[in-house]
Protein backbone atom coordinates (compact mmCIF):
# COMPACT_ATOMS: atom_id res chain seq x y z
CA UNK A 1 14.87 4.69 6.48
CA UNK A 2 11.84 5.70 5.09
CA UNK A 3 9.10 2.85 5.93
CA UNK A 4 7.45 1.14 2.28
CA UNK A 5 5.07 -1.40 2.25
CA UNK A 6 4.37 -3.66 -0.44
CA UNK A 7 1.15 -5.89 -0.66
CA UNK A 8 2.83 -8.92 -1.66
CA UNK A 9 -0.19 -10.68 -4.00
CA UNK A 10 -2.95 -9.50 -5.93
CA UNK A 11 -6.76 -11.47 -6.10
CA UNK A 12 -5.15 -13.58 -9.41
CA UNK A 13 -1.62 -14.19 -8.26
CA UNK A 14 0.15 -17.69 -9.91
CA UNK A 15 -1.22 -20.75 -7.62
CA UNK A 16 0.57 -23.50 -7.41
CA UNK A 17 2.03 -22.80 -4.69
CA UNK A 18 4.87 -20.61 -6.45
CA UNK A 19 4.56 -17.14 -4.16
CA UNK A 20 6.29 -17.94 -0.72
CA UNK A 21 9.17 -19.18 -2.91
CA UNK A 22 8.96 -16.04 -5.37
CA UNK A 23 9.40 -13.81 -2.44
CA UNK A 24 12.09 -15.57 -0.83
CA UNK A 25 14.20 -15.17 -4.42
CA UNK A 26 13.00 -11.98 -4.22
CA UNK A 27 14.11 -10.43 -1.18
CA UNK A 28 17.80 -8.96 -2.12
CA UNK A 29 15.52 -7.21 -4.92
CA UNK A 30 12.96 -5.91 -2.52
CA UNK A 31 15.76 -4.48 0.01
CA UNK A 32 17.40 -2.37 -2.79
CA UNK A 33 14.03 -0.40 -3.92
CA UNK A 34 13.38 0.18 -0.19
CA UNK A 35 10.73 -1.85 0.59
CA UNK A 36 10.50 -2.26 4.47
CA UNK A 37 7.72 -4.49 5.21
CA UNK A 38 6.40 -7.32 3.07
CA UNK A 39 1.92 -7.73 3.51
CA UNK A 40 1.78 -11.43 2.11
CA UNK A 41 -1.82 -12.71 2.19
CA UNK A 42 -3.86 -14.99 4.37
CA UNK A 43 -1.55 -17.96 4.76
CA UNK A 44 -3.43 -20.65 6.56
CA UNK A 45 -5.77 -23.33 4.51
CA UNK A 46 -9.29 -22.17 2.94
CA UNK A 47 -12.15 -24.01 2.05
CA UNK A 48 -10.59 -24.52 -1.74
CA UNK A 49 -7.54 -25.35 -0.33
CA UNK A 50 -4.93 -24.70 -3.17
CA UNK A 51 -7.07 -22.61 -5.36
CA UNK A 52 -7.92 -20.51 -2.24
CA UNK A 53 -6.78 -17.11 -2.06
CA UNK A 54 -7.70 -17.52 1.24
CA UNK A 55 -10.20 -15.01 2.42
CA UNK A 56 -12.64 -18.16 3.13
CA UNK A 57 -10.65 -19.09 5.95
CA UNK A 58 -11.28 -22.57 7.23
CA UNK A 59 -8.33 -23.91 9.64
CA UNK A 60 -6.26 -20.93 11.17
CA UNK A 61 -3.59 -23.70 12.34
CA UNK A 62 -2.83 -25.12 9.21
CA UNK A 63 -0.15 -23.02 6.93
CA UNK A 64 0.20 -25.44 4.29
CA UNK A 65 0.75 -28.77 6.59
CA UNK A 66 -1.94 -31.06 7.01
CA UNK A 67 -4.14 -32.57 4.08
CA UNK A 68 -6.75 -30.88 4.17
CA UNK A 69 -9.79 -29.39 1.53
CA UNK A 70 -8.07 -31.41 -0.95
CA UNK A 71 -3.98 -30.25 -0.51
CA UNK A 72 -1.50 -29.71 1.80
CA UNK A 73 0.10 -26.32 0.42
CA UNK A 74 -2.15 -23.49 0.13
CA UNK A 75 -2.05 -21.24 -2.92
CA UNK A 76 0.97 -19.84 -2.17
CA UNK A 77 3.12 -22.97 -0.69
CA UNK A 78 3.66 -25.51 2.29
CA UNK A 79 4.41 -23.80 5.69
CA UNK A 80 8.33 -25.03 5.56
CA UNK A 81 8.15 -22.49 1.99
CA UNK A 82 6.57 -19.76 3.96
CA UNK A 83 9.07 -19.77 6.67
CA UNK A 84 12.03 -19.59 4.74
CA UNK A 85 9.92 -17.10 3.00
CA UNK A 86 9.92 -14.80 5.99
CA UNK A 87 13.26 -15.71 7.25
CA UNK A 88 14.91 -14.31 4.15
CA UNK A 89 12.91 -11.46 4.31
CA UNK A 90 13.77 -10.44 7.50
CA UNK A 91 17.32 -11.08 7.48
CA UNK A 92 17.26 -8.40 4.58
CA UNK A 93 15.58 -6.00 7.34
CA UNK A 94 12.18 -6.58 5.77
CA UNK A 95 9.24 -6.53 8.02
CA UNK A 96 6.46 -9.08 7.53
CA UNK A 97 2.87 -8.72 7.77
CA UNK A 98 0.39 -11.55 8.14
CA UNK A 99 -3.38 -11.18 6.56
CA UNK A 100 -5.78 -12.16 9.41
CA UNK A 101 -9.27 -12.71 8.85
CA UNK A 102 -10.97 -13.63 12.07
CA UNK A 103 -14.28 -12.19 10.96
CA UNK A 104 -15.87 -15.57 9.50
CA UNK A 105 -15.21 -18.88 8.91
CA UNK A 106 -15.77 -21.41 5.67
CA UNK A 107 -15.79 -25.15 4.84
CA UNK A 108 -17.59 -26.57 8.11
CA UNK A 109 -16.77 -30.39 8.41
CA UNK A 110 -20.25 -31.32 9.71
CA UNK A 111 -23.85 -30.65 10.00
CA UNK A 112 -25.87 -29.14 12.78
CA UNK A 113 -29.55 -28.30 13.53
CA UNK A 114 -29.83 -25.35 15.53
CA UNK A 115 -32.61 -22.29 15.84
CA UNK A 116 -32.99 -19.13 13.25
CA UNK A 117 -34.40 -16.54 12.21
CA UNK A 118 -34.29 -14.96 8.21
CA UNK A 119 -33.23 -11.06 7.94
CA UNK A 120 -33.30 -8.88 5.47
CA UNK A 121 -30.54 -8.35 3.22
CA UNK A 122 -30.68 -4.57 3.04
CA UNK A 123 -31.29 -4.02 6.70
CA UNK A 124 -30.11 -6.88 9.14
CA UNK A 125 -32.02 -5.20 11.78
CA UNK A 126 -35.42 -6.65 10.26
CA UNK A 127 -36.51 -9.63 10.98
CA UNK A 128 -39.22 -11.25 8.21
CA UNK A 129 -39.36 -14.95 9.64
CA UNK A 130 -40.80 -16.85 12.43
CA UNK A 131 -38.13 -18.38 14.68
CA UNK A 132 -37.38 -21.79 12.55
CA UNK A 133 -35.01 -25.02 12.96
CA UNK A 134 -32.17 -24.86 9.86
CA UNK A 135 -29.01 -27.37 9.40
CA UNK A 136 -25.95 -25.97 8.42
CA UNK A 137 -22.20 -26.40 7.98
CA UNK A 138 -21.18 -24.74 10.92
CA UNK A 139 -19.55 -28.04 12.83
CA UNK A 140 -15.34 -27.44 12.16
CA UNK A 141 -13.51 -30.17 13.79
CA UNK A 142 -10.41 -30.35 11.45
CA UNK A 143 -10.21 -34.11 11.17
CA UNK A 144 -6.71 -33.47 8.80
CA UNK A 145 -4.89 -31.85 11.50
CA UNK A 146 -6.26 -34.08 14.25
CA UNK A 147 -6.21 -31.56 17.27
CA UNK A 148 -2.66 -30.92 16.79
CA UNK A 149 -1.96 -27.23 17.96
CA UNK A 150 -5.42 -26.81 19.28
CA UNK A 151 -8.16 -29.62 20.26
CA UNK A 152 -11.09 -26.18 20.02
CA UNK A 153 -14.03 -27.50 17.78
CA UNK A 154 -16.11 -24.93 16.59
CA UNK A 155 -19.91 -25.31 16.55
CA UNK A 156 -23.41 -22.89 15.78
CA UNK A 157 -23.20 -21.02 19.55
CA UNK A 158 -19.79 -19.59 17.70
CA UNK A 159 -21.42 -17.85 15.41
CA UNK A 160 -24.10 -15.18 14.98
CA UNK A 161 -25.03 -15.96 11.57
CA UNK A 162 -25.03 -18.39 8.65
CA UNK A 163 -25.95 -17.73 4.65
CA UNK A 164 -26.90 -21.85 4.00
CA UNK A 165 -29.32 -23.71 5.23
CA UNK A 166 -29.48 -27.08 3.78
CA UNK A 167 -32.33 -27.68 1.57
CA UNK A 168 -33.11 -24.33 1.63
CA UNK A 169 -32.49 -21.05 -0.46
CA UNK A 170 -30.19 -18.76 0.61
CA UNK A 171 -29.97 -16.51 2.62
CA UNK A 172 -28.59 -14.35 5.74
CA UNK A 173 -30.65 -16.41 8.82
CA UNK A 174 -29.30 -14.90 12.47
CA UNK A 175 -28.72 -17.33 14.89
CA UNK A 176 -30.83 -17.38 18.12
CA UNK A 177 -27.70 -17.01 20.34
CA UNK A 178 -27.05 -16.92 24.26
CA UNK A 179 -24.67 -14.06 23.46
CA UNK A 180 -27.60 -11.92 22.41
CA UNK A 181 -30.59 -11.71 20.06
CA UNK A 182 -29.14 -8.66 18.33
CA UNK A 183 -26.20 -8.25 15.93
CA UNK A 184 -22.47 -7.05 17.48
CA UNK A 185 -22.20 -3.35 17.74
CA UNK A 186 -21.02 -1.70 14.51
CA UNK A 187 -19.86 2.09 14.41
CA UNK A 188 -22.09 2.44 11.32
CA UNK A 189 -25.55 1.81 10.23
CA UNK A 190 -25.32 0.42 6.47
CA UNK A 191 -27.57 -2.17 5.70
CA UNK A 192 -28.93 -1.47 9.28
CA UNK A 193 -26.29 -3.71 11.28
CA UNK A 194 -23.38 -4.92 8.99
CA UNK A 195 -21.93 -7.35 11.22
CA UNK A 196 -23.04 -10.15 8.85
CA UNK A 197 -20.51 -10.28 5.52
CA UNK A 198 -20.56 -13.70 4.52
CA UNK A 199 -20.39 -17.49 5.67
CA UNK A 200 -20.51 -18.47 8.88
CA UNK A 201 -20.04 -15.17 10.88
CA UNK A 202 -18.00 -15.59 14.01
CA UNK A 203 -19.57 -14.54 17.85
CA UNK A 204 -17.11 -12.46 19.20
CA UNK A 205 -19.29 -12.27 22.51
CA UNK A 206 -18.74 -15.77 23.09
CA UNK A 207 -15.41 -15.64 25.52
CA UNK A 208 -14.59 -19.43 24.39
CA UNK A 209 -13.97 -18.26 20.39
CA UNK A 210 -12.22 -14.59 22.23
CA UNK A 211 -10.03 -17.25 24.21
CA UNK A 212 -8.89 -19.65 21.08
CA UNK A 213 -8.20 -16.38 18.99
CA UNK A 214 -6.12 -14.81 21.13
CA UNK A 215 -4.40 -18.17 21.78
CA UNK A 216 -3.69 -18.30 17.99
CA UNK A 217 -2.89 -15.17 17.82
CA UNK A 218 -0.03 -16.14 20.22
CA UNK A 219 0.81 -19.36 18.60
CA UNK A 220 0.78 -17.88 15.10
CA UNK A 221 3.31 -15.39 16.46
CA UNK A 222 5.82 -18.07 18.16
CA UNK A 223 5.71 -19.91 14.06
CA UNK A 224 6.82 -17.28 12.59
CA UNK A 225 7.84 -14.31 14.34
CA UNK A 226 5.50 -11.55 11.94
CA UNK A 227 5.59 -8.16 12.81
CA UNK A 228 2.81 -6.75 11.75
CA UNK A 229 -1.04 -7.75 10.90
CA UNK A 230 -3.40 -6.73 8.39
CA UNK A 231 -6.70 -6.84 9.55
CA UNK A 232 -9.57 -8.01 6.89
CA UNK A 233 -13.38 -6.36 6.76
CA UNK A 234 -13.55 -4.27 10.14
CA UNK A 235 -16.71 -2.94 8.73
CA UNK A 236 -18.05 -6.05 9.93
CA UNK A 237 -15.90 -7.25 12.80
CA UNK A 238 -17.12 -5.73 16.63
CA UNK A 239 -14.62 -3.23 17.26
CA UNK A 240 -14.34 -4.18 20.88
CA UNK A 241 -13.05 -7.80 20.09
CA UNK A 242 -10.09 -6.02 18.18
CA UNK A 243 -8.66 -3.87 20.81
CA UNK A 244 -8.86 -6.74 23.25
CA UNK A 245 -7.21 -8.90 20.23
CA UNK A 246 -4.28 -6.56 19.41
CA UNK A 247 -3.61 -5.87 23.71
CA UNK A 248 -3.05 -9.57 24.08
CA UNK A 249 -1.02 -10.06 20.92
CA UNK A 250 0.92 -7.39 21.95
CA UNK A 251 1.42 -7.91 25.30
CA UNK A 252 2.09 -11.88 24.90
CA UNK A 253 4.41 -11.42 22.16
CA UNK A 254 6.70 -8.66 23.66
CA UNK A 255 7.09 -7.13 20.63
CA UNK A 256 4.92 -3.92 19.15
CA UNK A 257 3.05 -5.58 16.68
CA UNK A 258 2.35 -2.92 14.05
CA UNK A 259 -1.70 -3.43 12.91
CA UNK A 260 -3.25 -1.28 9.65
CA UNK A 261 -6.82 -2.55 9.55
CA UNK A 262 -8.90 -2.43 6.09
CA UNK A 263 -12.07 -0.44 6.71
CA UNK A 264 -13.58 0.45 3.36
CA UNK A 265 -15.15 3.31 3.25
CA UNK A 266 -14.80 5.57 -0.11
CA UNK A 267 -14.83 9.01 0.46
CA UNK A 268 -16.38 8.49 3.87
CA UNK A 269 -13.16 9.95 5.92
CA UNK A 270 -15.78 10.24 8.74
CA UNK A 271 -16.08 6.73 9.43
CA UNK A 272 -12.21 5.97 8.86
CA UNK A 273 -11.72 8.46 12.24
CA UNK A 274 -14.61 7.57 14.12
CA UNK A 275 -13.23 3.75 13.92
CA UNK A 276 -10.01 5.19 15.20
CA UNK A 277 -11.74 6.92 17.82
CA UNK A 278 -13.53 4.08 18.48
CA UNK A 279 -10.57 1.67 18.95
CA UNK A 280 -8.29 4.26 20.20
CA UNK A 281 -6.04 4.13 17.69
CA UNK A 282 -4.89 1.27 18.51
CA UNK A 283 -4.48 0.24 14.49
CA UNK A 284 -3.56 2.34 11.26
CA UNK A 285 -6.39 2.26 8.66
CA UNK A 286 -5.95 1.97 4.51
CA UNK A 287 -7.05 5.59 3.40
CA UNK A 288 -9.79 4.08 0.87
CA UNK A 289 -10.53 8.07 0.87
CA UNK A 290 -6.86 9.02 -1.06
CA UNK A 291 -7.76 6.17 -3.10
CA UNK A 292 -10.71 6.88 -4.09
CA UNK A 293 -9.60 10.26 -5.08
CA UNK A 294 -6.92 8.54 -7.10
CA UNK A 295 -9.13 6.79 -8.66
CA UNK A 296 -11.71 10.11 -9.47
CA UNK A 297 -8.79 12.28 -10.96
CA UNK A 298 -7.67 9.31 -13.13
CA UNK A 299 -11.46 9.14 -14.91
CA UNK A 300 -11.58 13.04 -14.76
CA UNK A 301 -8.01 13.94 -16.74
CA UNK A 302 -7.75 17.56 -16.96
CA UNK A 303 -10.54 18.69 -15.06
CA UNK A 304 -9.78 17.43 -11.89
CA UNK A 305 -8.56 20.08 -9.53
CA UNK A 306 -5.19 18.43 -8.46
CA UNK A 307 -4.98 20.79 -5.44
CA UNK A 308 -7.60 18.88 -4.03
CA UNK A 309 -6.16 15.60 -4.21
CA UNK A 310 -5.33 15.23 -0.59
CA UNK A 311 -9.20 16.55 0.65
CA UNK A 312 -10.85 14.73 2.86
CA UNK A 313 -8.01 12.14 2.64
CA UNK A 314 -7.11 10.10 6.24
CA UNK A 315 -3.30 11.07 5.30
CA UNK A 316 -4.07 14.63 5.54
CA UNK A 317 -6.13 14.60 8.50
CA UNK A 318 -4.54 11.76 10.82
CA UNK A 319 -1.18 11.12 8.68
CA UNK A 320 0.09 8.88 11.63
CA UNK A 321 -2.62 6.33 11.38
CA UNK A 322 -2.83 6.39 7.44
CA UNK A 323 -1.64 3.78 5.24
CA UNK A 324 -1.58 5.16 1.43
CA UNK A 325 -1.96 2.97 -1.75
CA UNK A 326 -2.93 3.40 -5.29
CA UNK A 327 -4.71 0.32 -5.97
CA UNK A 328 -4.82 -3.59 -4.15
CA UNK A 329 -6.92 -6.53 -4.95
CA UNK A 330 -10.11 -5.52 -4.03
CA UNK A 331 -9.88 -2.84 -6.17
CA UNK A 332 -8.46 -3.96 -9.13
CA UNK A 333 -10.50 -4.76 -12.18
CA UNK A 334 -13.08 -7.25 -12.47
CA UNK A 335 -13.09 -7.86 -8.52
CA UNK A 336 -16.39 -6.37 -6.28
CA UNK A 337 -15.08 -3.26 -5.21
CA UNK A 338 -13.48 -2.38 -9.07
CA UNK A 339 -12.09 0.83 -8.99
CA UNK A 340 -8.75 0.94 -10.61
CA UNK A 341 -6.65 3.95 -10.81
CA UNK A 342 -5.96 4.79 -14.80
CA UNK A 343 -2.81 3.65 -15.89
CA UNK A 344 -1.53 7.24 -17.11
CA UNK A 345 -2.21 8.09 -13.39
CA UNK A 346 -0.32 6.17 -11.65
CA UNK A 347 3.02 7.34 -11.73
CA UNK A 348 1.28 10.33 -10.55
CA UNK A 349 -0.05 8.77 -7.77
CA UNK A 350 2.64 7.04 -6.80
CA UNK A 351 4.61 9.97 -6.11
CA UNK A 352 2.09 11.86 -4.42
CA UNK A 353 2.24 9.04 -1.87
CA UNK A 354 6.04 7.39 -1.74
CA UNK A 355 8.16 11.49 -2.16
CA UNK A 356 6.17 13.28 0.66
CA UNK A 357 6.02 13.68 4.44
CA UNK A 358 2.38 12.00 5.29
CA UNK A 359 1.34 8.52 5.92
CA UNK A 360 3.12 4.46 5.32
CA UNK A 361 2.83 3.94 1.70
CA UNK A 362 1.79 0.85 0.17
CA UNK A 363 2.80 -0.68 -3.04
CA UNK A 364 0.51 -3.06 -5.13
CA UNK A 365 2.59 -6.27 -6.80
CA UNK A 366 1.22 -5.82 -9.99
CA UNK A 367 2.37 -2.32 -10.04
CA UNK A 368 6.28 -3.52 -9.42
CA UNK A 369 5.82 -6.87 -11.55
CA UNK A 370 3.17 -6.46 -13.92
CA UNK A 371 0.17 -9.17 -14.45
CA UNK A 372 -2.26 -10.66 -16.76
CA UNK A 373 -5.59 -12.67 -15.85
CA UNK A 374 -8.37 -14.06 -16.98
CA UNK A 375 -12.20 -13.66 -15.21
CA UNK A 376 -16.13 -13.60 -15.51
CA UNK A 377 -17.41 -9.89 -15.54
CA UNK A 378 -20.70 -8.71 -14.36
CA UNK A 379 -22.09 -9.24 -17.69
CA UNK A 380 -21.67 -12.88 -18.01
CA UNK A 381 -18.42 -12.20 -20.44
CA UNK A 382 -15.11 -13.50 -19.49
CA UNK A 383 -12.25 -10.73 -20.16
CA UNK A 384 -8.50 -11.06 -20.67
CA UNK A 385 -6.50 -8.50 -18.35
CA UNK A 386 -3.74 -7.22 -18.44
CA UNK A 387 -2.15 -4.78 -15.43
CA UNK A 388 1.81 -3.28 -17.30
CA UNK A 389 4.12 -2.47 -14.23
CA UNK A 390 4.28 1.48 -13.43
CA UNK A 391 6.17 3.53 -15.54
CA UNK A 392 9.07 4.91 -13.46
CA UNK A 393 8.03 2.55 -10.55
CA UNK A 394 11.65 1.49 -9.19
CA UNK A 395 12.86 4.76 -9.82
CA UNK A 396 10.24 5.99 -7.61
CA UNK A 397 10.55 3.83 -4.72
CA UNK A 398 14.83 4.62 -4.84
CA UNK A 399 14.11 8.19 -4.49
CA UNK A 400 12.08 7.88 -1.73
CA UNK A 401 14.48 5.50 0.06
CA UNK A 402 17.79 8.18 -0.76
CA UNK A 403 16.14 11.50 -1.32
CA UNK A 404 12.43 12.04 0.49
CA UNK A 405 13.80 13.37 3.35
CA UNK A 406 13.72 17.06 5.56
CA UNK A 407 11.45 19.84 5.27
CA UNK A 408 8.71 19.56 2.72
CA UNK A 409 7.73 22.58 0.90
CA UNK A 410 4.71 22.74 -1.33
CA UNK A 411 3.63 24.31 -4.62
CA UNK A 412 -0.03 23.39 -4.81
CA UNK A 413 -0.92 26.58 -6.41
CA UNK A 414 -2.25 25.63 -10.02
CA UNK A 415 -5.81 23.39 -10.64
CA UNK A 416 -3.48 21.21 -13.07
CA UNK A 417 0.31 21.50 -12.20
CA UNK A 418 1.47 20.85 -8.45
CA UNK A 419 5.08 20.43 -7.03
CA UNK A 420 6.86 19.93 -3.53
CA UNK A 421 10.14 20.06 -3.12
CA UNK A 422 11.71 18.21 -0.48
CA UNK A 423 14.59 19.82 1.34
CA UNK A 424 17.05 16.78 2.84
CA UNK A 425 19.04 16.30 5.44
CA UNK A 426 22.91 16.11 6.78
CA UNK A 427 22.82 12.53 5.15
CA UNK A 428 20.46 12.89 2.02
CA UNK A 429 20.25 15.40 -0.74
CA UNK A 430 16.41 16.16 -1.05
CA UNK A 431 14.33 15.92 -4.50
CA UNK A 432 11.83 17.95 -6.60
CA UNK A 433 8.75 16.86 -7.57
CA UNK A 434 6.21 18.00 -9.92
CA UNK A 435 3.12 16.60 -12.23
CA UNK A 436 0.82 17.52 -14.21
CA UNK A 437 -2.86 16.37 -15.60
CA UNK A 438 -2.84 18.08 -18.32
CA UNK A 439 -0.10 20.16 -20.25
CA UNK A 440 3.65 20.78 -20.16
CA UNK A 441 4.46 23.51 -17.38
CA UNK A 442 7.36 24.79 -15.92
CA UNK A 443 6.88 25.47 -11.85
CA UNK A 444 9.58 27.91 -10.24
CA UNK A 445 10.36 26.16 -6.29
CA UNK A 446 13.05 26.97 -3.34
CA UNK A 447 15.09 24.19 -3.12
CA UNK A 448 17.16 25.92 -0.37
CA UNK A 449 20.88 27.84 -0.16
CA UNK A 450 22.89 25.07 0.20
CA UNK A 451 21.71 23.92 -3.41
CA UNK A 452 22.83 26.93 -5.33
CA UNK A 453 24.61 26.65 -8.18
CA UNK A 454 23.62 22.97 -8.26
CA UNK A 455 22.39 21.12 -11.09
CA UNK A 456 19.23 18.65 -10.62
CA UNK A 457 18.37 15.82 -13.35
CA UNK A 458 14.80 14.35 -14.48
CA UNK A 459 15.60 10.69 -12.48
CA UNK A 460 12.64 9.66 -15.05
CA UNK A 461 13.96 10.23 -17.70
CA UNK A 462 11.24 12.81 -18.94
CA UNK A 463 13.58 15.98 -19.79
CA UNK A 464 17.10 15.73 -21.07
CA UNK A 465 17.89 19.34 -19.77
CA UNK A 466 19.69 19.96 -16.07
CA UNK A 467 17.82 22.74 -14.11
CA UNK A 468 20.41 24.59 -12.29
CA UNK A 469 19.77 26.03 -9.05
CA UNK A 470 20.28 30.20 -8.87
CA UNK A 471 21.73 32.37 -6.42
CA UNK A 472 18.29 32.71 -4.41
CA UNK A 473 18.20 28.89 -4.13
CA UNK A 474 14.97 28.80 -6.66
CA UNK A 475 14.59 26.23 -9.98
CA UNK A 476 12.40 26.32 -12.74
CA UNK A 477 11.63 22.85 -12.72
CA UNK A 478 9.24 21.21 -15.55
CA UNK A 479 6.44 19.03 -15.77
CA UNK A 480 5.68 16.85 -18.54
CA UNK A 481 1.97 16.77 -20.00
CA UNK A 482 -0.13 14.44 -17.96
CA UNK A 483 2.98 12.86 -16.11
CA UNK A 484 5.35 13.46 -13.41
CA UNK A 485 9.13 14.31 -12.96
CA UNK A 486 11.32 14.01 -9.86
CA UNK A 487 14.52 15.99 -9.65
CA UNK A 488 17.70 14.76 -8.13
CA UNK A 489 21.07 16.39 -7.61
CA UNK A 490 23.79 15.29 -10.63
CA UNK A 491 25.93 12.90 -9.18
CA UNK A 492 29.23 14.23 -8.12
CA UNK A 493 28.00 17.44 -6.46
């Protein structure tokens, strides 16, 4: 089967904790559109506990079991919810993937005085303060949980930097460590060193916080039995640690852990393959790069060259470390990285990256279910929004489980109408595929001998004529204006 990925939340999904048992009803529903592997989001408790959407990570051993920051469930549910969550996910042959953020921690229990110095924001490599004595949150000793699973306490020497300093403004201060008086080693130079995101930014040269990691790693693996990992903010994480990180996992668990790392990088496919390089591709990456172009010919309508859609994409130069997606919750709107993908374009979009040969497609929930929110925007006004699931969405996702298969054959000759057809195989019937960004066009492709005489349907429901297939194996298939048809064999034939 084709391999489809959904990301399983979005930044405003329902709290309560409602989504562990959502997905659980859900997972009969999920099997039938194809969906393979299920990305649910960080699980363990955050320093807002049930209001958490849990990239503050506080206690990585508590799923939603000890009372702690206020509630025992997390956002999404208690840990006996996600379980059963994951359990009837996988007995439906769904794959689950856990959201690990090991790059900072949130919601210290105690104070502690320790030594500093300030840098500045825009380059971390500067240092524009005298060495000077802070106090900050940076003592974790879990006092709900009460060592159970682990008795580590976390203190200042396991970090490398803070952003409070009690009774004082704030701001990034580096730590004056044993590990090192510099920042980790990043592959890229923003903001000189961008090791520091936010929090309290964990020392992965200290071997005690590489040793409790990879033990939780381990232990986090017997719980629940995931099989894959989404790995949050590499930009900022030493790409060393992860290698070691995934080695263990994967050696301790006996299983091969599938890892797609989130390295934002728009239109920077550069970095995206030196980070490969750099980690010997021992992880997939999210091709921010596709979706950024997504997101360019969505704003640009008609006068974005389609035929370039795939340049300087990660799925078109390293397909077999590429994740694809059309939008996820960094990305949707009002969040810090806002760059939505227009809603006319993303049945476009979606078939560009569920109906074709290259890279692991992921879905975004909102896109399958629809949802509405409410938050501040950069202007001080709150706004009202509202994301409509994707027109054609399930129908999209079937033909790519039934039909995407065999040769792929492309028609990528016209700036505003491109097509593919996909050939099949001794068990599938393959599909055509064409869109357009601007008008109605009709695009002649080879579907193949064995389809002659054949007549192929608009699964969309955009044309009400049958394009039969003539003695040379060739259709006329058509495009609607600014939207997309897929072509199946009529059933029967």
């Amino acid at each position: 089967m084709n391999p489809t990925m959904i990301q399983y939340f979005h930044w405003y999904s329902e709290g309560n904790g409602t989504l562990w048992n959502e997905a659980h009803k859900n997972a009969e529903y999920l099997s039938e559109l194809g969906i393979t592997s299920v990305w649910f989001p960080p699980a363990y408790k955050s320093t807002n506990g049930g209001n958490s959407v849990g990239y503050d990570a506080y206690d990585l051993f508590d799923l939603g079991e000890f009372d702690q920051k206020n509630s025992i469930p997390t956002k999404y549910g208690t840990k006996d919810e996600y379980i059963k969550a994951i359990k009837a996910l996988k007995k439906k042959n769904i794959e689950v993937i856990v959201d690990i953020v090991l790059g900072h921690k949130a919601g210290g229990d105690e104070l502690e005085k320790f030594k500093v110095v300030k840098v500045d924001e825009n380059n971390r490599e500067k240092v524009i303060s005298s060495e000077i004595d802070i106090e900050s949150y940076t003592k974790f000793t879990f006092p709900g949980r009460g060592k159970k699973y682990s008795d580590f306490e976390w203190n200042f020497t396991c970090f490398s930097g803070v952003d409070y300093a009690e009774g004082k403004d704030s701001h990034i201060y580096k730590i004056k460590s044993e590990y090192g008086d510099d920042w980790e080693e990043m592959i890229d130079d923003e903001k000189g060193n961008y090791d520091y995101l936010m929090y309290n930014d964990v020392e992965h040269r200290n071997p005690h916080v590489r040793e409790e990691l990879n033990k939780w790693a381990n232990w986090y693996f017997e719980q629940t039995d995931f099989d894959g990992v989404r790995l949050d903010a590499l930009k900022h994480i030493s790409f060393d640690f992860y290698k070691e990180w995934l080695t263990m996992l994967r050696s301790n668990s006996g299983k091969n852990i599938f890892a797609v790392g989130e390295y934002w990088a728009p239109g920077q496919l550069n970095l995206l393959q030196k980070y490969i390089d750099a980690t010997e591709g021992c992880m997939s990456l999210f091709d921010s790069s596709l979706h950024n172009n997504f997101h360019t010919a969505s704003q640009e309508g008609d006068s974005y060259d389609l035929r370039q859609i795939f340049e300087h994409t990660l799925t078109q130069a390293d397909p077999l470390h590429s994740v694809s997606l059309v939008d996820n919750h960094d990305t949707q709107p009002l969040q810090d990285l806002e760059a939505p993908v227009e809603e006319w374009f993303k049945p476009l979009a979606y078939a560009l990256i569920l109906l074709r040969v290259d890279g692991y497609p992921c879905i975004f929930y909102p896109d399958l279910f629809g949802a509405s929110y409410k938050d501040m925007g950069n202007d001080g006004n709150e706004y009202e929004i509202f994301l409509n699931k994707v027109d054609g969405i399930e129908e999209l996702l079937k033909a790519r489980k039934n039909h995407a298969f065999g040769e792929q054959r492309d028609y990528f000759e016209d700036a505003n109408c491109v097509g593919w057809v996909r050939a099949g195989d001794d068990d599938h019937d393959g599909c055509a595929v064409v869109l357009s960004n601007k008008d109605q066009y009709e695009k002649p492709m080879e579907m193949g001998e064995k389809y002659i005489g054949k007549t192929f349907y608009d699964v969309l429901g955009r044309f009400e004529d049958k394009v039969t297939i003539d003695d040379n194996g060739w259709g006329n298939f058509p495009a609607p204006a600014g939207n997309v048809s897929v072509w199946l064999v009529e059933d029967g034939q």
